[in-house]
Protein backbone atom coordinates (compact mmCIF):
# COMPACT_ATOMS: atom_id res chain seq x y z
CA UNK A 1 70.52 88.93 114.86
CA UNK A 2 68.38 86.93 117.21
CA UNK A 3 67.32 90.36 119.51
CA UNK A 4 65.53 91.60 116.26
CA UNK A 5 63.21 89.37 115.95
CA UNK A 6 61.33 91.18 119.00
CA UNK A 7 60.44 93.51 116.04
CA UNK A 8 57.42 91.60 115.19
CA UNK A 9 56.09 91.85 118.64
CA UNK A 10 53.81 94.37 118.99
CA UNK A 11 55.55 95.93 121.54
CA UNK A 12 58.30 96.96 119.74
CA UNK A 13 56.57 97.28 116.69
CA UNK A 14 55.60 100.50 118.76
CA UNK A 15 58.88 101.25 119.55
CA UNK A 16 60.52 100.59 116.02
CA UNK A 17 57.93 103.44 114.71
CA UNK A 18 58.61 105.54 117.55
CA UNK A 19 62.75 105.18 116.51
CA UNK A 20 62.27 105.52 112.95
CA UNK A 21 60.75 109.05 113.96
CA UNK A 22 63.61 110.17 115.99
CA UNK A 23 66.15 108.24 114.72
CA UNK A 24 69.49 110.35 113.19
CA UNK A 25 70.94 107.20 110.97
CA UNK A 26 74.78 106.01 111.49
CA UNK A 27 77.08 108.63 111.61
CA UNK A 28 74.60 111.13 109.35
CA UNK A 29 74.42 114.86 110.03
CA UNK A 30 72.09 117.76 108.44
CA UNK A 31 71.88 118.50 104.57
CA UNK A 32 74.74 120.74 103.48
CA UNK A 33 73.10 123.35 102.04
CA UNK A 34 71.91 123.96 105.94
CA UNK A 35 75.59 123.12 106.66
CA UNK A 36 76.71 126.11 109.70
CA UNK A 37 80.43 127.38 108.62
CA UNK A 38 83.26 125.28 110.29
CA UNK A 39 81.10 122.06 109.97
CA UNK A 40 84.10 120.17 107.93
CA UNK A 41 84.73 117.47 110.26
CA UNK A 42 83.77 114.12 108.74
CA UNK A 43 83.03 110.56 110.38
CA UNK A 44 84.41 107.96 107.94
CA UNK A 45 81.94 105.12 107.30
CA UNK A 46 82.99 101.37 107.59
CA UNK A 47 82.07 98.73 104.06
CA UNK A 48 78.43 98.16 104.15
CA UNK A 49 77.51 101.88 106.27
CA UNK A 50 75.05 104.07 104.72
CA UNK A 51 73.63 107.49 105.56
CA UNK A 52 69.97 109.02 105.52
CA UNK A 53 68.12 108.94 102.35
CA UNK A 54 69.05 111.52 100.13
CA UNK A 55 66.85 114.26 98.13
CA UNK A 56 67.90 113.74 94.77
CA UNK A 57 68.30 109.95 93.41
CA UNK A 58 71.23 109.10 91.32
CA UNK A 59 69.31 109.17 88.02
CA UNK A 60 68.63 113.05 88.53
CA UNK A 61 71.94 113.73 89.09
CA UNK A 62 75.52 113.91 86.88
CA UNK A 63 74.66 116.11 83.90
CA UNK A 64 76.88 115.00 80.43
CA UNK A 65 79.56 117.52 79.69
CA UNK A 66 81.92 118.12 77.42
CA UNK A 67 86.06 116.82 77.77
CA UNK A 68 86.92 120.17 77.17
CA UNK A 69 85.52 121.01 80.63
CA UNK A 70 88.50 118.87 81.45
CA UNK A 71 91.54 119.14 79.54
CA UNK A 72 93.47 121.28 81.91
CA UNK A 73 93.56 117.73 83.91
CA UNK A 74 96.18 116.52 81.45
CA UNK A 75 98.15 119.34 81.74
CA UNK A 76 97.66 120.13 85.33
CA UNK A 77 97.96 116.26 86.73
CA UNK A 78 102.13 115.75 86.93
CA UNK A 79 101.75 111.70 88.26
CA UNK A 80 99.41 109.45 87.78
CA UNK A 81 100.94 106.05 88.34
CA UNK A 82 98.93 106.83 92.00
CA UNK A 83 95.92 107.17 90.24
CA UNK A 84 97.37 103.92 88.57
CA UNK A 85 97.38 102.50 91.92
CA UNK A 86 93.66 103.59 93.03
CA UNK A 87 91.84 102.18 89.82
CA UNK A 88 93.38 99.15 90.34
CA UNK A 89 92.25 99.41 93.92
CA UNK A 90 88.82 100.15 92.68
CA UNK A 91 88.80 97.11 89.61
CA UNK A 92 89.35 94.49 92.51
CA UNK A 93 85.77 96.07 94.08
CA UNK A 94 83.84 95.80 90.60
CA UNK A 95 85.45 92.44 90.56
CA UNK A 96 84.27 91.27 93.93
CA UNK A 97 80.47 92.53 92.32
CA UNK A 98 77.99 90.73 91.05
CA UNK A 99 78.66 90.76 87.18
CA UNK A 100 75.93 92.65 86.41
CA UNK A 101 75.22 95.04 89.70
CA UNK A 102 74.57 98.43 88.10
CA UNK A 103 76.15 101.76 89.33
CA UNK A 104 74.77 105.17 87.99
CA UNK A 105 76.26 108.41 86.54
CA UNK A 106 73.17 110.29 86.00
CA UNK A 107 70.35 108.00 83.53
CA UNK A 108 73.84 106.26 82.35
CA UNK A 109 73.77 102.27 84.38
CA UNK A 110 77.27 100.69 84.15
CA UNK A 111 77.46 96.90 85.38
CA UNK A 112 80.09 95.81 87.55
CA UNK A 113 82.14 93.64 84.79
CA UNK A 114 82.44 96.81 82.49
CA UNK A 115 83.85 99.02 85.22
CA UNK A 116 86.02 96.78 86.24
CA UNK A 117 87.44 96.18 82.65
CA UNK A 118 87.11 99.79 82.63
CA UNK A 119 89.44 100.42 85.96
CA UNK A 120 92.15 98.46 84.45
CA UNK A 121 92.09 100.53 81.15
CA UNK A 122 92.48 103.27 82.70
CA UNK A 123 95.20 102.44 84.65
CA UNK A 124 97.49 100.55 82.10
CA UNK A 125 97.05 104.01 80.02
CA UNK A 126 97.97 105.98 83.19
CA UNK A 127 100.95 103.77 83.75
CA UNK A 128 102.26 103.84 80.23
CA UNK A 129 102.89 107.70 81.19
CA UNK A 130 101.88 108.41 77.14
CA UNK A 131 99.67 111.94 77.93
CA UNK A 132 98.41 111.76 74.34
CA UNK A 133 97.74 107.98 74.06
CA UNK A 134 95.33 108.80 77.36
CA UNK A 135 93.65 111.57 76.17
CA UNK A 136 92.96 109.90 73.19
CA UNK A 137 91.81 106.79 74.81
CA UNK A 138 89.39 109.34 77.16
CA UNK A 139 88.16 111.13 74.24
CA UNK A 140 87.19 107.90 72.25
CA UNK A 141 85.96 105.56 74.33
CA UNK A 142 84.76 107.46 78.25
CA UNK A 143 82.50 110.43 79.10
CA UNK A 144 82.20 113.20 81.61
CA UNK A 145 79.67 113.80 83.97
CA UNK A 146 79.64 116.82 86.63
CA UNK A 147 78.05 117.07 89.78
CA UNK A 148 75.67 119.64 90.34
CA UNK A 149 77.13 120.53 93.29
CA UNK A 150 75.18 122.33 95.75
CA UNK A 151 73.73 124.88 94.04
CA UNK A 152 72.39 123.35 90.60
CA UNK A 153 75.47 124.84 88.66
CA UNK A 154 78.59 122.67 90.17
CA UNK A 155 79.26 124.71 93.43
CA UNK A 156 81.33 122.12 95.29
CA UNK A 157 82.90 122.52 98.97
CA UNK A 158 86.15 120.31 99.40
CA UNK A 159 87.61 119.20 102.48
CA UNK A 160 90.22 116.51 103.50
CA UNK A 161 90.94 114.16 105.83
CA UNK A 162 94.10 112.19 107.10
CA UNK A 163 94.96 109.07 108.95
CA UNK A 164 96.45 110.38 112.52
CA UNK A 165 99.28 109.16 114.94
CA UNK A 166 98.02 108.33 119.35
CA UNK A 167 100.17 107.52 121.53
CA UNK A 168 99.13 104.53 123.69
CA UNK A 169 98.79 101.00 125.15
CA UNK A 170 97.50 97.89 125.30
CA UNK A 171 97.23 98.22 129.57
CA UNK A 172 95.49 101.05 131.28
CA UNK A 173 98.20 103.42 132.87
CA UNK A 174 97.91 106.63 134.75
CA UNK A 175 99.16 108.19 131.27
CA UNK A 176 97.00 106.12 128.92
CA UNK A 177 93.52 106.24 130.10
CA UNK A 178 91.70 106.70 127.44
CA UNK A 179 90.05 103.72 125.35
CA UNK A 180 89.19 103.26 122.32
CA UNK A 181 86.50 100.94 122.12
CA UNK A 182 85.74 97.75 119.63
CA UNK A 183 82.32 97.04 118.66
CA UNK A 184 79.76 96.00 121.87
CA UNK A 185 78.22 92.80 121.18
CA UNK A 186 74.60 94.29 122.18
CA UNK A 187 74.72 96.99 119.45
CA UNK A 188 72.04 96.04 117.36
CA UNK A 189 71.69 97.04 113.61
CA UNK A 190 69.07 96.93 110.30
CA UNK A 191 68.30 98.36 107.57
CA UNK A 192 64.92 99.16 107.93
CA UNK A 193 64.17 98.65 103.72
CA UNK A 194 63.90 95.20 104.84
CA UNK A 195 60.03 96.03 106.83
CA UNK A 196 59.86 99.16 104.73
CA UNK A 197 60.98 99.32 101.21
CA UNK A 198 60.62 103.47 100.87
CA UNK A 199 63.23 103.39 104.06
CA UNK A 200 65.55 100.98 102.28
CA UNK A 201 68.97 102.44 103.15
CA UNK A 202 68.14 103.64 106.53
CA UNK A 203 70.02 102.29 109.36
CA UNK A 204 68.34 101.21 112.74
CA UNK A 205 70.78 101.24 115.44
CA UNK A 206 69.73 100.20 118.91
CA UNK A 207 70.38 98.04 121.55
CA UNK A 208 68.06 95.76 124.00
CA UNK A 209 67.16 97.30 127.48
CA UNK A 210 64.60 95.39 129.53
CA UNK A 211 62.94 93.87 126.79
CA UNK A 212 62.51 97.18 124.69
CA UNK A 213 64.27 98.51 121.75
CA UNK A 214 66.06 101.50 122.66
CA UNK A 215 68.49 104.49 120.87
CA UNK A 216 72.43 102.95 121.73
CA UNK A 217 74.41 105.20 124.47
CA UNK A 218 75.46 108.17 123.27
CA UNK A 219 79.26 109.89 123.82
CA UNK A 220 78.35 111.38 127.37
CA UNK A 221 77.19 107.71 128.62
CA UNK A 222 80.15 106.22 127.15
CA UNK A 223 82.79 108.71 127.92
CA UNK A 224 81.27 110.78 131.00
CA UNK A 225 79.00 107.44 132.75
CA UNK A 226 81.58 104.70 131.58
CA UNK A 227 78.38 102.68 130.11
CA UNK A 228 80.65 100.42 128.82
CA UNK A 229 83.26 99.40 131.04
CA UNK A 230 84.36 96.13 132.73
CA UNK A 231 82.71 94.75 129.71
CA UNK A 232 86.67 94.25 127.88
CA UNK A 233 85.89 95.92 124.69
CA UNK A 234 89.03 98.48 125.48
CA UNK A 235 91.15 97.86 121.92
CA UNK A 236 93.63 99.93 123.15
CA UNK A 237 94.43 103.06 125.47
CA UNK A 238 95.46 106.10 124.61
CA UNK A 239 97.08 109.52 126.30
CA UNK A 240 94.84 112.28 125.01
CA UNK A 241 90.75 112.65 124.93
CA UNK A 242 90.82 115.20 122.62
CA UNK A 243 93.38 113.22 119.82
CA UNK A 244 90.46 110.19 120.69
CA UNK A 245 87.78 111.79 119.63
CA UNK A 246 89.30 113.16 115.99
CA UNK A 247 89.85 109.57 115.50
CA UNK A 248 86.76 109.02 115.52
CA UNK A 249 86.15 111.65 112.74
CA UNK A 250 89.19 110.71 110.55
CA UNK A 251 87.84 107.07 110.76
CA UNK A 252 91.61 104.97 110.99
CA UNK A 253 94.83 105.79 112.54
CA UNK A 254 98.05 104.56 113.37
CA UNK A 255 98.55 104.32 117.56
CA UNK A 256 102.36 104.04 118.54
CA UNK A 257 102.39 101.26 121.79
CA UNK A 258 104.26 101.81 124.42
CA UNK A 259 106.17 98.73 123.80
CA UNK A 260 107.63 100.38 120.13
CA UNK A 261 105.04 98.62 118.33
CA UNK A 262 102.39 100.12 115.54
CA UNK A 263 98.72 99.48 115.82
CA UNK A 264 96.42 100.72 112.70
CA UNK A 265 92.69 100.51 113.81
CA UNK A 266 89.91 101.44 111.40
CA UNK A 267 86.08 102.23 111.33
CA UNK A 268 83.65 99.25 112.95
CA UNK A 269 80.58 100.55 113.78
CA UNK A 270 78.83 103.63 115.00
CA UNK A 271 76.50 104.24 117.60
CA UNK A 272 73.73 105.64 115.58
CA UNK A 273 73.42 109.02 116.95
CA UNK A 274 73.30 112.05 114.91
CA UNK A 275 76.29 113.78 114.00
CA UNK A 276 76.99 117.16 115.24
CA UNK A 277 80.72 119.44 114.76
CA UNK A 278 81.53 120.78 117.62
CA UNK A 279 83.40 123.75 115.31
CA UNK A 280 79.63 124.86 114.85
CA UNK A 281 79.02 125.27 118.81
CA UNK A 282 81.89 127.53 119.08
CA UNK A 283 80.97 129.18 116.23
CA UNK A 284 77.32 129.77 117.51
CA UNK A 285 79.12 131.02 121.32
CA UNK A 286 81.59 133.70 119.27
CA UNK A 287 84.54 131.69 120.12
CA UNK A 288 85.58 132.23 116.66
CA UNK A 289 84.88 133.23 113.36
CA UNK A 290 84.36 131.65 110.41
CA UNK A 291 87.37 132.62 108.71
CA UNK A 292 89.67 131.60 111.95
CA UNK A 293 88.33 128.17 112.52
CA UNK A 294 90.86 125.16 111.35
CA UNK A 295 91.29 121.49 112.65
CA UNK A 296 95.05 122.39 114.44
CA UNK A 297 93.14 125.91 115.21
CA UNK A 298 90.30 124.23 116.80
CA UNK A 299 92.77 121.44 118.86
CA UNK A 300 94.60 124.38 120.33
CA UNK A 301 91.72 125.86 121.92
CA UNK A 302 90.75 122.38 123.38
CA UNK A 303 94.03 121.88 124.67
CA UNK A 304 94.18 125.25 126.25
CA UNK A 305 90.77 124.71 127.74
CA UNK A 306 90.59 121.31 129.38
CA UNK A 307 87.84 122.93 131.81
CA UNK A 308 85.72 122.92 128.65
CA UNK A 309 86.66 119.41 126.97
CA UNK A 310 83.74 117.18 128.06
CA UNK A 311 81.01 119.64 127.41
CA UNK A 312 82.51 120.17 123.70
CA UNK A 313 83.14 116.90 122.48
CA UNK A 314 79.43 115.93 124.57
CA UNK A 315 77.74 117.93 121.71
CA UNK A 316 78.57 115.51 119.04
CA UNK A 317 76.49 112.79 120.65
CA UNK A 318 77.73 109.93 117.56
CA UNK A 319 80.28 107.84 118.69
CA UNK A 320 82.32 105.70 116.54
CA UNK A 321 83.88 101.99 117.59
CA UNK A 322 87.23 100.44 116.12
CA UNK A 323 89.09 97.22 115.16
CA UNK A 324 92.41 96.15 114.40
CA UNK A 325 93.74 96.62 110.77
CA UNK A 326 96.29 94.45 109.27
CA UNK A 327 97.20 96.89 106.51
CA UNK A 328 96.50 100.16 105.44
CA UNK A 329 93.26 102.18 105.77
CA UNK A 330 90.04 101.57 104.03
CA UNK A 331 86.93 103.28 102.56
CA UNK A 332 83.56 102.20 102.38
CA UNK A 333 84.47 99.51 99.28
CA UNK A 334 86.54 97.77 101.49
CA UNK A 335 89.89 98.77 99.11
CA UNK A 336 93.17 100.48 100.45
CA UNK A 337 93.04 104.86 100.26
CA UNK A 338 95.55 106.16 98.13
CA UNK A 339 96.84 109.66 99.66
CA UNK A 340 96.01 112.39 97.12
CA UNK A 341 93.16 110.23 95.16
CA UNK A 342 90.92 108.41 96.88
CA UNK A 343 88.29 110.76 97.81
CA UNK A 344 84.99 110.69 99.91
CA UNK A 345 81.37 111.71 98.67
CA UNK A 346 77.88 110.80 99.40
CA UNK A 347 77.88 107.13 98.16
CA UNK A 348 74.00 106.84 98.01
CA UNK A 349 74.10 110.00 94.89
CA UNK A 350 77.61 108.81 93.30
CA UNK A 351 78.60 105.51 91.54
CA UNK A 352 80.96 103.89 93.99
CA UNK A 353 84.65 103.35 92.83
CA UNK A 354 84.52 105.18 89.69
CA UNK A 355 87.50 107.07 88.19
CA UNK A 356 86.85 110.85 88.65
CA UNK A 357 87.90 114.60 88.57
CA UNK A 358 88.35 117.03 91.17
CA UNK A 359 89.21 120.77 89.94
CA UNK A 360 89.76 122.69 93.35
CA UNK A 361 92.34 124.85 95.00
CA UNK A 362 95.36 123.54 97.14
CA UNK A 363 96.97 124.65 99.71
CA UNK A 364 100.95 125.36 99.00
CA UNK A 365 102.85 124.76 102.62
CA UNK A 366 105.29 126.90 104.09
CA UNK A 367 108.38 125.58 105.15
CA UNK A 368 107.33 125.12 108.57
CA UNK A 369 104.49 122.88 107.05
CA UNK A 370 101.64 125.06 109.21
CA UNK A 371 101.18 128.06 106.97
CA UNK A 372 99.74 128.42 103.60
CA UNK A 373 101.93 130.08 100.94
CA UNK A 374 99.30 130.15 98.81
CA UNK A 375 96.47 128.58 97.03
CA UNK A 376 97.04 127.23 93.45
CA UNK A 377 93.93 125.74 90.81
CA UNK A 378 94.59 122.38 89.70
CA UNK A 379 92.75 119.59 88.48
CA UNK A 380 93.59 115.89 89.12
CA UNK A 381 92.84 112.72 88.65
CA UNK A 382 91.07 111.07 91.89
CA UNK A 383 88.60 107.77 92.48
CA UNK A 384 85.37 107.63 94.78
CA UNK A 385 86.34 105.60 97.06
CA UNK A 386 84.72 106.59 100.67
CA UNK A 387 82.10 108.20 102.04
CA UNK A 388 81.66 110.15 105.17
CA UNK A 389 79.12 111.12 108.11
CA UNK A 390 79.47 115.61 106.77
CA UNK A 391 80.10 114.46 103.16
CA UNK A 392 76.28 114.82 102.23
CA UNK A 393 74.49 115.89 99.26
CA UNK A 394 76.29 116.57 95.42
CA UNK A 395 78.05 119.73 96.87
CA UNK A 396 80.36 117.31 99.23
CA UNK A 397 84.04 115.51 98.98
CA UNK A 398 86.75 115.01 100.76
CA UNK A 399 90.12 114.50 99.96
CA UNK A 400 92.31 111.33 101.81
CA UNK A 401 95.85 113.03 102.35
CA UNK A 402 97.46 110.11 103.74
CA UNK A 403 99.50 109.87 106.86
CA UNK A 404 102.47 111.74 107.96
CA UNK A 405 102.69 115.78 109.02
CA UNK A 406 101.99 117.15 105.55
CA UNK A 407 99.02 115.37 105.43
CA UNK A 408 98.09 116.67 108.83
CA UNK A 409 98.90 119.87 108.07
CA UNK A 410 96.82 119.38 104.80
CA UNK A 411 93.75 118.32 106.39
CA UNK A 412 93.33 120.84 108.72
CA UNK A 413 93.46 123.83 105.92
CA UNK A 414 91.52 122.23 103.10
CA UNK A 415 88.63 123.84 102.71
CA UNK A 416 88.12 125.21 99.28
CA UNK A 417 84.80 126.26 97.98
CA UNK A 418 83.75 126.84 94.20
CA UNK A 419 85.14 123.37 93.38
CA UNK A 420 84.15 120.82 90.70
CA UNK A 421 83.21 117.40 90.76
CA UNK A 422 83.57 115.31 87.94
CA UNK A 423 82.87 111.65 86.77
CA UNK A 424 84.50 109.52 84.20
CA UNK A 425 82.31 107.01 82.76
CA UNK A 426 82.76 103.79 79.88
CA UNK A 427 80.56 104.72 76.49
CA UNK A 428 78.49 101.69 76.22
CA UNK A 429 79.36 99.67 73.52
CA UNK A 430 77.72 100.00 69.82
């Protein structure tokens, strides 16, 4: 980008430091061991996004274990030609790789070409539907790595997130007045390891205002000042403020046109501000408890409250910007989401793409799809294929639950603490 270059003035060499200091990087929130109860919500990321730099580095984390950790995933894991599906997803990544780009499960470095060969494996066995042939296969020739979690003995919190229905339009109407905005052309990003290798992986997101570098608007000048109109980056208009902004956290959606037409949008770019949940302001004001806050539960109170929608949403000052998809929704390798397996984590601790386990509890639906029956252990197969702007440290991941009311409904009850995070790694060869 040509505006950078003002970097190397001095003058905004003064900013730049000033920015670095303040600076919350792209869609990024606190450490999640400072997490406040009800902060679940997560901003997806789009290919390329990264978050602040994390306290642990790969290499310290992902501590060997034994398959027998595991073997309930065998049992417990009814269909795995989906998991089929996601490998597959994830072998056309390691394929688009450099040959020998590493990716790290602990002090373990895997190159590209072997995960990819490895991805395939995996999902001709999974296919074949042959139970013992893959846990023979696993046993032989893979090992298992688990996550510290957040607590240094595999203390994971899993959440999920789904890809939503809007209602809206391509024109502004009296009912659909509510945009959804595509990338501005004066949003201005860098990873600042290029000037600073110790920052490589942090984010600079600005824009130019009189000649200085400055922090981009944030959701109160966009939404509440209309920064950005008459500029004709509207993608599309919708009918509902509040379904807008938990786009923005779920990442991608479908919007139904008023002319019968679908129109998936996905991730483009963020605005650089910090991310904050607005569950954890009305937690902090006694609106509700811990145990009482859900996504539908937390919609409700918006809806019934439009007095107190713009201050709300205002307190999550990140804002995130769309574009048209031609197919279905993506994560942050630039591959399809498979509902039930492609999950989210911190992508900066975690090898990207890699075939994993998840051992949590899920939620069992009522027949009116809004209540849980109950919550039953399992352990499935999944693949790390996202990231997110809440999913932060070892003791994060989110589960993609597709689209549709189940997956809705899904979403906004999973929360299930005292989880485990496994990986699935290729033995190097003799």
């Amino acid at each position: 980008m040509k505006e950078i270059g003002c970097m190397k003035r001095k003058s905004c060499f003064v900013v730049l430091l000033w920015f670095v200091g303040m600076l919350s990087l792209t869609a990024c929130q606190t450490n999640p061991n400072a997490m406040a109860p009800g902060e679940t919500e997560t901003i997806r990321l789009g290919p390329g996004d990264t978050v602040p730099k994390a306290a642990a580095s790969p290499q310290s984390l992902l501590e060997p274990v034994p398959w027998s950790e595991a073997r309930d995933a065998l049992v417990s894991d009814t269909s795995l030609s989906t998991w089929a599906a996601a490998l597959m997803q994830s072998a056309d990544y390691y394929q688009k790789q450099p040959p020998t780009t590493q990716f790290s499960f602990g002090t373990l470095q895997i190159d590209a070409a072997t995960m990819a060969r490895a991805s395939r494996q995996l999902a001709n066995a999974a296919r074949s539907h042959k139970r013992e042939d893959l846990e023979e296969l696993l046993m032989a020739n893979y090992q298992l790595f688990r996550s510290p979690g957040s607590d240094g003995h595999g203390n994971v919190l899993v959440t999920a997130y789904y890809e939503p229905l809007l209602h809206g339009s391509l024109q502004r109407t009296q009912t659909y007045r509510y945009p959804l905005y595509q990338r501005p052309n004066d949003l201005l990003e860098a990873d600042l390891g290029d000037w600073y290798p110790d920052l490589k992986g942090k984010r600079l997101v600005a824009r130019i205002d009189r000649g200085q570098l400055v922090p981009y608007h944030d959701r109160t000048d966009i939404d509440t000042h209309h920064r950005l109109d008459h500029r004709q980056l509207e993608l599309v208009w919708v009918d509902n403020a509040i379904d807008a902004f938990f786009l923005q956290i779920q990442g991608s959606g479908r919007i139904q046109l008023d002319n019968g037409k679908i129109l998936r949008v996905g991730y483009h770019a963020a605005n650089g501000r910090p991310y904050r949940a607005i569950g954890k302001l009305l937690l902090e004001e006694k609106v509700f408890t811990k145990d009482e806050i859900t996504l539908p539960v937390l919609k409700e109170w918006l809806r019934q409250h439009p007095e107190q929608v713009e201050r709300v949403l205002a307190y999550n000052p990140s804002y995130v910007f769309f574009k048209v998809l031609n197919g279905p929704a993506v994560g942050n390798i630039a591959v399809p989401l498979t509902p039930g397996r492609s999950i989210a984590t911190d992508h900066r601790l975690f090898p990207k793409g890699a075939p994993a386990l998840l051992k949590t509890s899920l939620p069992a639906l009522s027949p009116d799809g809004k209540t849980v029956r109950e919550w039953r252990q399992e352990m499935r197969f999944v693949v790390n294929q996202d990231t997110g702007g809440a999913i932060v440290g070892p003791g994060r991941v989110d589960l993609f639950t597709g689209f549709g009311p189940e997956a809705e409904s899904l979403a906004g009850i999973m929360k299930s603490e005292g989880s485990n995070l496994y990986f699935i790694a290729p033995k190097p060869l003799p």
